[in-house]
Protein backbone atom coordinates (compact mmCIF):
# COMPACT_ATOMS: atom_id res chain seq x y z
CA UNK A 1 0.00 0.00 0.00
CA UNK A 2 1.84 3.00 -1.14
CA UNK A 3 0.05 6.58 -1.65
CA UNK A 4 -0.61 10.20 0.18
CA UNK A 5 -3.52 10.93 2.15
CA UNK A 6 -5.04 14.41 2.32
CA UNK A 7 -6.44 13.42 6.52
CA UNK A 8 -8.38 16.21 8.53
CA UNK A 9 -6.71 16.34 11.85
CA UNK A 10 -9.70 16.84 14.55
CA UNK A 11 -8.79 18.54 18.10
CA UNK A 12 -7.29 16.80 20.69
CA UNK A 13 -4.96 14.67 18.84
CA UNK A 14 -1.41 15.04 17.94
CA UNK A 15 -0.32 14.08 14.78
CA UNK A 16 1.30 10.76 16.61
CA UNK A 17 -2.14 9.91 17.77
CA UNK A 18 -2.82 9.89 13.83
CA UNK A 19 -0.48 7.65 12.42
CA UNK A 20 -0.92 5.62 15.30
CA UNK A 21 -4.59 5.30 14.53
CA UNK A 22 -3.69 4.72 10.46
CA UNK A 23 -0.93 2.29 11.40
CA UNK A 24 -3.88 0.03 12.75
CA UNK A 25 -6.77 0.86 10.47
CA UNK A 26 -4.59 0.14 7.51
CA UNK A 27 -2.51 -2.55 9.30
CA UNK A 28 0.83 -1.31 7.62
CA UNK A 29 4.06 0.18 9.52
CA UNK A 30 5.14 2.55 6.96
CA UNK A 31 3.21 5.09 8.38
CA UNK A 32 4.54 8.87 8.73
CA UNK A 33 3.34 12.78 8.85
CA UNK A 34 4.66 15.74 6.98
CA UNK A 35 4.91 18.66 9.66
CA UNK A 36 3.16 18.25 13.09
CA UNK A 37 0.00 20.10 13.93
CA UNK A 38 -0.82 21.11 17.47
CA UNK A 39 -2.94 18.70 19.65
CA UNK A 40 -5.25 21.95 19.91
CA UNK A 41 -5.24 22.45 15.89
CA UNK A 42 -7.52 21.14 13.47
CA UNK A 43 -7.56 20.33 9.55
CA UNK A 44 -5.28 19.35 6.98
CA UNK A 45 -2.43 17.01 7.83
CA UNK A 46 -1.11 15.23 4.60
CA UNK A 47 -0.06 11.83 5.92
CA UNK A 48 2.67 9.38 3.64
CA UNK A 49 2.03 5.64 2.95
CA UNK A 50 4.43 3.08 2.07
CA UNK A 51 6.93 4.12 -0.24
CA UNK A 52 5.54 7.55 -0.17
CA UNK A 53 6.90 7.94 3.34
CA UNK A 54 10.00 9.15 1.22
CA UNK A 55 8.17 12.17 0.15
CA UNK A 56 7.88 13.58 3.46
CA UNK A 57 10.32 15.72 3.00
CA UNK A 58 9.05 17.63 0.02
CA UNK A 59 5.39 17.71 0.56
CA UNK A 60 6.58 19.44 3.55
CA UNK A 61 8.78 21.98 2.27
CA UNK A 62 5.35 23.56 0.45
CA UNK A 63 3.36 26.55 1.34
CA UNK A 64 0.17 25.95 3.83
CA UNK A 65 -3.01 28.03 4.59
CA UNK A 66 -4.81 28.33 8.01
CA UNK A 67 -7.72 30.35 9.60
CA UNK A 68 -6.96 32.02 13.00
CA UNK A 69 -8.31 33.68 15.52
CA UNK A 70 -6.47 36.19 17.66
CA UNK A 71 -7.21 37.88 20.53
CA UNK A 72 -5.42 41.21 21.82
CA UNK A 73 -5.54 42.12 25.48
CA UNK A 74 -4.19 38.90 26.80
CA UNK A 75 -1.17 36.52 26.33
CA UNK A 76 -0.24 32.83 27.39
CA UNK A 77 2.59 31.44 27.87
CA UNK A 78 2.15 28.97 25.30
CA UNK A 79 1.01 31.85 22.63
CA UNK A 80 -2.21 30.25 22.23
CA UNK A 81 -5.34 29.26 24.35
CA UNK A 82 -4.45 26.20 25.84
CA UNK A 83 -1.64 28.41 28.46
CA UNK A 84 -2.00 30.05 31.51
CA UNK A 85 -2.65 33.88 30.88
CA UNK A 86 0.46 35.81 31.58
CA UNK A 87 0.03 39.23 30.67
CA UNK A 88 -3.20 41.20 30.60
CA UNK A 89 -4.19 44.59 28.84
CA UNK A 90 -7.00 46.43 28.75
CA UNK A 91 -7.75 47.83 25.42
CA UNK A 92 -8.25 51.53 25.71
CA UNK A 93 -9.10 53.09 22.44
CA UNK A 94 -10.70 51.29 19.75
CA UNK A 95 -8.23 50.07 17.22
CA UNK A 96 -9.88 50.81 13.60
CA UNK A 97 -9.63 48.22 10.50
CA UNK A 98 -6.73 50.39 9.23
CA UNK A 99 -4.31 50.41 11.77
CA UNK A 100 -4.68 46.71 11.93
CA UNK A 101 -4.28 46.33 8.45
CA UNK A 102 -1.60 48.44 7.98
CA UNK A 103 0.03 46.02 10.67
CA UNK A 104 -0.48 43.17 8.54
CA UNK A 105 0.74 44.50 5.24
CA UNK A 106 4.06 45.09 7.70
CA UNK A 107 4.22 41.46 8.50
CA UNK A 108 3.87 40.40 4.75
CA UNK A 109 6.92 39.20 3.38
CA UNK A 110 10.11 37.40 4.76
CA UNK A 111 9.73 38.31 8.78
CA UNK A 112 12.05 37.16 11.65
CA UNK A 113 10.35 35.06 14.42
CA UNK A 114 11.58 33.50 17.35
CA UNK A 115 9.89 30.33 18.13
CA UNK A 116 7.95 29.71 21.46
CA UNK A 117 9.26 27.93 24.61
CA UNK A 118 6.42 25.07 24.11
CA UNK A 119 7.44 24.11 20.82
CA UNK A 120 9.60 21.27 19.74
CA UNK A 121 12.14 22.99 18.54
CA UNK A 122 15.71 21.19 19.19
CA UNK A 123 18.60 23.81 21.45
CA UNK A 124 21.42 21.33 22.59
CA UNK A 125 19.50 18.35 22.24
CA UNK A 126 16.35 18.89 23.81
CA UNK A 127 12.80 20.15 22.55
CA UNK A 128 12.05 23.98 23.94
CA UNK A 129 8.68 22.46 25.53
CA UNK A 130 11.36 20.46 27.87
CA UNK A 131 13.60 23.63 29.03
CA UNK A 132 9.11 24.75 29.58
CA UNK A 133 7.93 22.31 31.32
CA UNK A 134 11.33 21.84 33.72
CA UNK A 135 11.06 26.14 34.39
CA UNK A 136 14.41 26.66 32.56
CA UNK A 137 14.97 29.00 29.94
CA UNK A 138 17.26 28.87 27.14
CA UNK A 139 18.18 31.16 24.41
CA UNK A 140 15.91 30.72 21.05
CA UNK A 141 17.40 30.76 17.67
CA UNK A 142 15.81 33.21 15.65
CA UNK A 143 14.52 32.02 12.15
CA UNK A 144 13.32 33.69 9.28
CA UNK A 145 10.24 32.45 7.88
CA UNK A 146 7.76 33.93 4.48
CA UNK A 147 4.31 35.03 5.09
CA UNK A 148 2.84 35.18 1.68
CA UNK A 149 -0.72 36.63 2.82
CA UNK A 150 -2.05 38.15 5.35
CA UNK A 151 -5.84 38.90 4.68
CA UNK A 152 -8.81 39.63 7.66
CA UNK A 153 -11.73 37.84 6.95
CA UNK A 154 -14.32 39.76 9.18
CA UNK A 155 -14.67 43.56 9.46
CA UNK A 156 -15.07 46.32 12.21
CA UNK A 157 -13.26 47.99 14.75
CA UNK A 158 -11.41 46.02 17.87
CA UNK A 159 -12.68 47.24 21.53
CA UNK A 160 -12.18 45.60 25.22
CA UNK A 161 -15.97 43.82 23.72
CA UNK A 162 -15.07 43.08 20.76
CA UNK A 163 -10.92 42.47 20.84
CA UNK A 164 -10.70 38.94 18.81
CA UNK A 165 -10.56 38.98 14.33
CA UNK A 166 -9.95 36.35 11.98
CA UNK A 167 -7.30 35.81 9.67
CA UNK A 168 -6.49 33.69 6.75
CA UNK A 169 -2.58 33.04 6.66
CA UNK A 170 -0.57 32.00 3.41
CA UNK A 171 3.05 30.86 4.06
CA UNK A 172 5.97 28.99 3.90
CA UNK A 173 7.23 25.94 6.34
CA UNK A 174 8.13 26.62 9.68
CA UNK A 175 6.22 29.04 10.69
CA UNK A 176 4.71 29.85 14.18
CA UNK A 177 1.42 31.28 14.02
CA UNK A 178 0.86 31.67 17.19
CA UNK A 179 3.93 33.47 17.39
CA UNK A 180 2.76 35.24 14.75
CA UNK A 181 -0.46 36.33 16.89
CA UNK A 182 2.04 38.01 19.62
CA UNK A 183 4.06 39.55 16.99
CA UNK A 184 0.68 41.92 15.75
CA UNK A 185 -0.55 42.29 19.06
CA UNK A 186 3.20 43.46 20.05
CA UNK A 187 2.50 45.70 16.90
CA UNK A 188 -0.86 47.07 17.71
CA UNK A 189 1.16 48.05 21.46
CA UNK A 190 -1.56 44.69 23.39
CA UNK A 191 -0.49 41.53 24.68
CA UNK A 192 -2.33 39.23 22.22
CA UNK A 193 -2.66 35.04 21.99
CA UNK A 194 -3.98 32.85 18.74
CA UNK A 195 -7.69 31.63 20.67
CA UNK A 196 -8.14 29.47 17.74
CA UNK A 197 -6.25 27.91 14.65
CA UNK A 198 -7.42 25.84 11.44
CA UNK A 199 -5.01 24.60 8.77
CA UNK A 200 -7.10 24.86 5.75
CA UNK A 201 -4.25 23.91 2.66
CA UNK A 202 -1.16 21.52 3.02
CA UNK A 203 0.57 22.04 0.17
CA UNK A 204 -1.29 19.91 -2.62
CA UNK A 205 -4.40 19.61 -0.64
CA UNK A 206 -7.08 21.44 0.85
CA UNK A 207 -10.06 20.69 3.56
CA UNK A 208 -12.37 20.00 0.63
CA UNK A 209 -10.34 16.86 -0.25
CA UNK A 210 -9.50 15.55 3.09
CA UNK A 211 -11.16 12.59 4.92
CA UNK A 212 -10.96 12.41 8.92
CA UNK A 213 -9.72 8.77 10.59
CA UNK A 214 -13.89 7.56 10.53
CA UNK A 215 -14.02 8.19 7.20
CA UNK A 216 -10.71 6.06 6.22
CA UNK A 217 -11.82 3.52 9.08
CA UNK A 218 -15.00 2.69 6.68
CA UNK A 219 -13.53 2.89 3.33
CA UNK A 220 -11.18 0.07 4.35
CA UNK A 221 -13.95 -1.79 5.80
CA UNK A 222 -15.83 -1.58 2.71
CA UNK A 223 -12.38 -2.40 0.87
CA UNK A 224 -12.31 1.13 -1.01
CA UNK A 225 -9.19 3.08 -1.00
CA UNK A 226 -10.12 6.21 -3.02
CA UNK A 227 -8.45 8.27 -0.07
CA UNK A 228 -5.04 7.53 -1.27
CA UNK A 229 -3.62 10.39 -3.94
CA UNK A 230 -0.70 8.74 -5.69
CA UNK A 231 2.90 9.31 -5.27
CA UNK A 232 3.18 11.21 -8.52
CA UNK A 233 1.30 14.01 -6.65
CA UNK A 234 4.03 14.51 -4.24
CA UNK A 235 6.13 15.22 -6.53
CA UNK A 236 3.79 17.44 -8.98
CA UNK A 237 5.94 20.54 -8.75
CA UNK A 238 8.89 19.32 -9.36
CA UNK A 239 10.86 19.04 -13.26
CA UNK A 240 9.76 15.39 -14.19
CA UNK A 241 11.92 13.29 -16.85
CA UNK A 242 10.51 10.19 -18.70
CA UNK A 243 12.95 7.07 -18.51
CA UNK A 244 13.81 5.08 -21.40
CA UNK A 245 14.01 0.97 -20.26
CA UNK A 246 17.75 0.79 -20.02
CA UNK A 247 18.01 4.32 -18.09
CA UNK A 248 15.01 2.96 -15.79
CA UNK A 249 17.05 -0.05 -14.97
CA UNK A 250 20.38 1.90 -14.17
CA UNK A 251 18.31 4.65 -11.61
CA UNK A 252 17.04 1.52 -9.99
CA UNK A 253 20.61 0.70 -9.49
CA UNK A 254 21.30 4.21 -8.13
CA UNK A 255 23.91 5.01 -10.83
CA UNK A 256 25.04 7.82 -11.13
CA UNK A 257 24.00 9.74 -14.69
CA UNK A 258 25.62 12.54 -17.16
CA UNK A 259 23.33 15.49 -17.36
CA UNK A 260 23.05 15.01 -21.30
CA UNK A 261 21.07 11.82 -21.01
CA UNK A 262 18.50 13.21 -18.75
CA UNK A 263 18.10 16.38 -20.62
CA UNK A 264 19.00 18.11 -23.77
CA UNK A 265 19.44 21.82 -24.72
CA UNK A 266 21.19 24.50 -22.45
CA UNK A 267 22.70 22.92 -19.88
CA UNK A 268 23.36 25.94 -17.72
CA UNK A 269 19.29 25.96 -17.69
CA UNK A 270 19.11 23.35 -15.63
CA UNK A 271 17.06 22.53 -12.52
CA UNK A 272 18.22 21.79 -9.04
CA UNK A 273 16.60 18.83 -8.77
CA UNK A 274 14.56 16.44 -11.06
CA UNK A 275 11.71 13.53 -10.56
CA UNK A 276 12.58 10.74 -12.76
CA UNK A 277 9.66 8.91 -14.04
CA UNK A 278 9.07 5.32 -15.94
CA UNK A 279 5.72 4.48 -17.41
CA UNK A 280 4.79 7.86 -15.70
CA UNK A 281 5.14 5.82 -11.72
CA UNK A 282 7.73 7.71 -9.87
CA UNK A 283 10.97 6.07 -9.98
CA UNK A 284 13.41 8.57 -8.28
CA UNK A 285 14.59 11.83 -7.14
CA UNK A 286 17.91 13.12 -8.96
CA UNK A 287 20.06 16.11 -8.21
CA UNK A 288 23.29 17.76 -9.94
CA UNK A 289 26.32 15.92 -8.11
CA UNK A 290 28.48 17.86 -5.73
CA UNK A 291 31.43 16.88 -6.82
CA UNK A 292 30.98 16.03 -9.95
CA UNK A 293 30.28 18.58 -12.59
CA UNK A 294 27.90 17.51 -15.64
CA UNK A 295 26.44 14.44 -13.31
CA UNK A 296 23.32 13.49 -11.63
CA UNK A 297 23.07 11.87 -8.63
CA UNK A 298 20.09 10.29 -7.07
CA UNK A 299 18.68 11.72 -3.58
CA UNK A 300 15.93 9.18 -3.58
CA UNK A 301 15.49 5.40 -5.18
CA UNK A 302 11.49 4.43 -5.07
CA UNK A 303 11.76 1.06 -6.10
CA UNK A 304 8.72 -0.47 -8.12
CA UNK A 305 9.40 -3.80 -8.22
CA UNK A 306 10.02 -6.43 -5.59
CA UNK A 307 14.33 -6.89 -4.85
């Protein structure tokens, strides 16, 4: 069983809990995620099957969409709802739709963020949420992360009644939204927290083509597997190269391959990195060689046949 499936993450699971779950529903090993979503977060969580759990990688590296909420006047120490308020802030004077959005158009682009203390972020050897949990602190690295699009998706002023507004977030891997959330309150001069968070696009997917655990659980039952998106989709954006026979049989053999018989033309057009296909199944993943000028080099074998 190899393949991709678009799942909906519900609340209260982490995305362990999820390929947990699949690893039993679908009775296979070769389970794993592409970017954890917070036990607290809902929606799309593209999850790798078999041989696609060599994708992970790259399905991860693409841009996602969520819906937040965020609340001014209050922050947490975890950034979000689930923490213990730390910082409170009455909010004076109404704060009108354009000083908000002239906050946001700030924080559109390539921004600097410094990831929260619960977060699993690695310093020395050990996940931020441990230095949390054990009182310690620790110095974060700062990272800098793309926010493609910031857009409000309700209207009106913000007041000590009214003090939450959504948001629909475009961006690029690794970032924090909830971090994000502190970073426009810090803006708008309030402590602020994200009160609630949906990831509505992964990539290749969206919530309109997901299915949650229940709905996989029944599929298999009935012995219908329509959930699983094929390999080939993981791979979608990348340059793709048709294999002759004999080349097919050499990638399977990880050999290494002169740029002129994977492509013809300019050669200082070339991509950084190439899907190699046969009979249009993914075979592998090639990339210029290192140390070899002119050659290509495989990053990833997918085998098709049985060794």
């Amino acid at each position: 069983m190899d393949g991709i499936i678009a799942l909906y993450k519900e609340p209260g699971m982490t995305s362990h809990d999820c390929v947990f779950k699949l690893r039993k529903i679908l009775k296979t090993k070769k389970v794993g995620h592409t970017g954890t979503l917070d036990p607290a977060v809902a929606g799309v969580l593209p999850i790798c099957i078999g041989r696609a759990t060599k994708l992970a990688e790259y399905l991860t590296d693409e841009g996602k969409e969520y819906v937040a909420e965020i609340t001014l006047g209050t922050s947490t120490e975890t950034e979000d709802q689930t923490g213990e308020v730390v910082a409170e802030k009455a909010i004076s004077a109404q704060i009108e739709e354009a000083e908000l959005e002239a906050v946001l158009q700030r924080l559109t682009g390539d921004i600097t963020q410094t990831p929260p203390m619960y977060s699993a972020v690695k310093v020395n050897g050990r996940k931020l949420y441990e230095y949390a949990r054990a009182g310690e602190t620790v110095e974060r690295p700062k990272r800098i992360v793309t926010i493609n699009e910031l857009k409000r998706l309700d209207s009106g002023a913000l007041t000590q009644d009214n003090p939450s507004f959504k948001l629909r977030i475009r961006c690029g891997k690794g970032t924090y939204i909830r971090t994000l959330a502190v970073m426009i309150g810090e803006a708008l001069g309030y402590p602020a927290h994200m009160s609630a968070l949906e990831r509505t696009k992964s990539g290749f997917f969206s919530v309109e083509n997901c299915a949650t655990l229940s709905d996989i659980e029944e599929k298999v039952l009935a012995n219908k597997f329509d959930f699983l998106h094929p390999l080939e989709l993981g791979v979608s954006n990348m340059p793709q190269i048709a294999l002759s026979s004999e080349l097919y049989e050499r990638v399977l053999n990880g050999a290494v391959l002169d740029q002129t018989e994977l492509f013809s033309g300019d050669v200082d057009a070339k991509p950084d990195i190439a899907a190699l296909l046969f009979h249009e199944k993914l075979t592998a993943i090639y990339r210029p060689h290192p140390n070899k000028p002119g050659k290509w080099k495989p990053e990833k074998v997918i085998e098709l046949r049985e060794t």
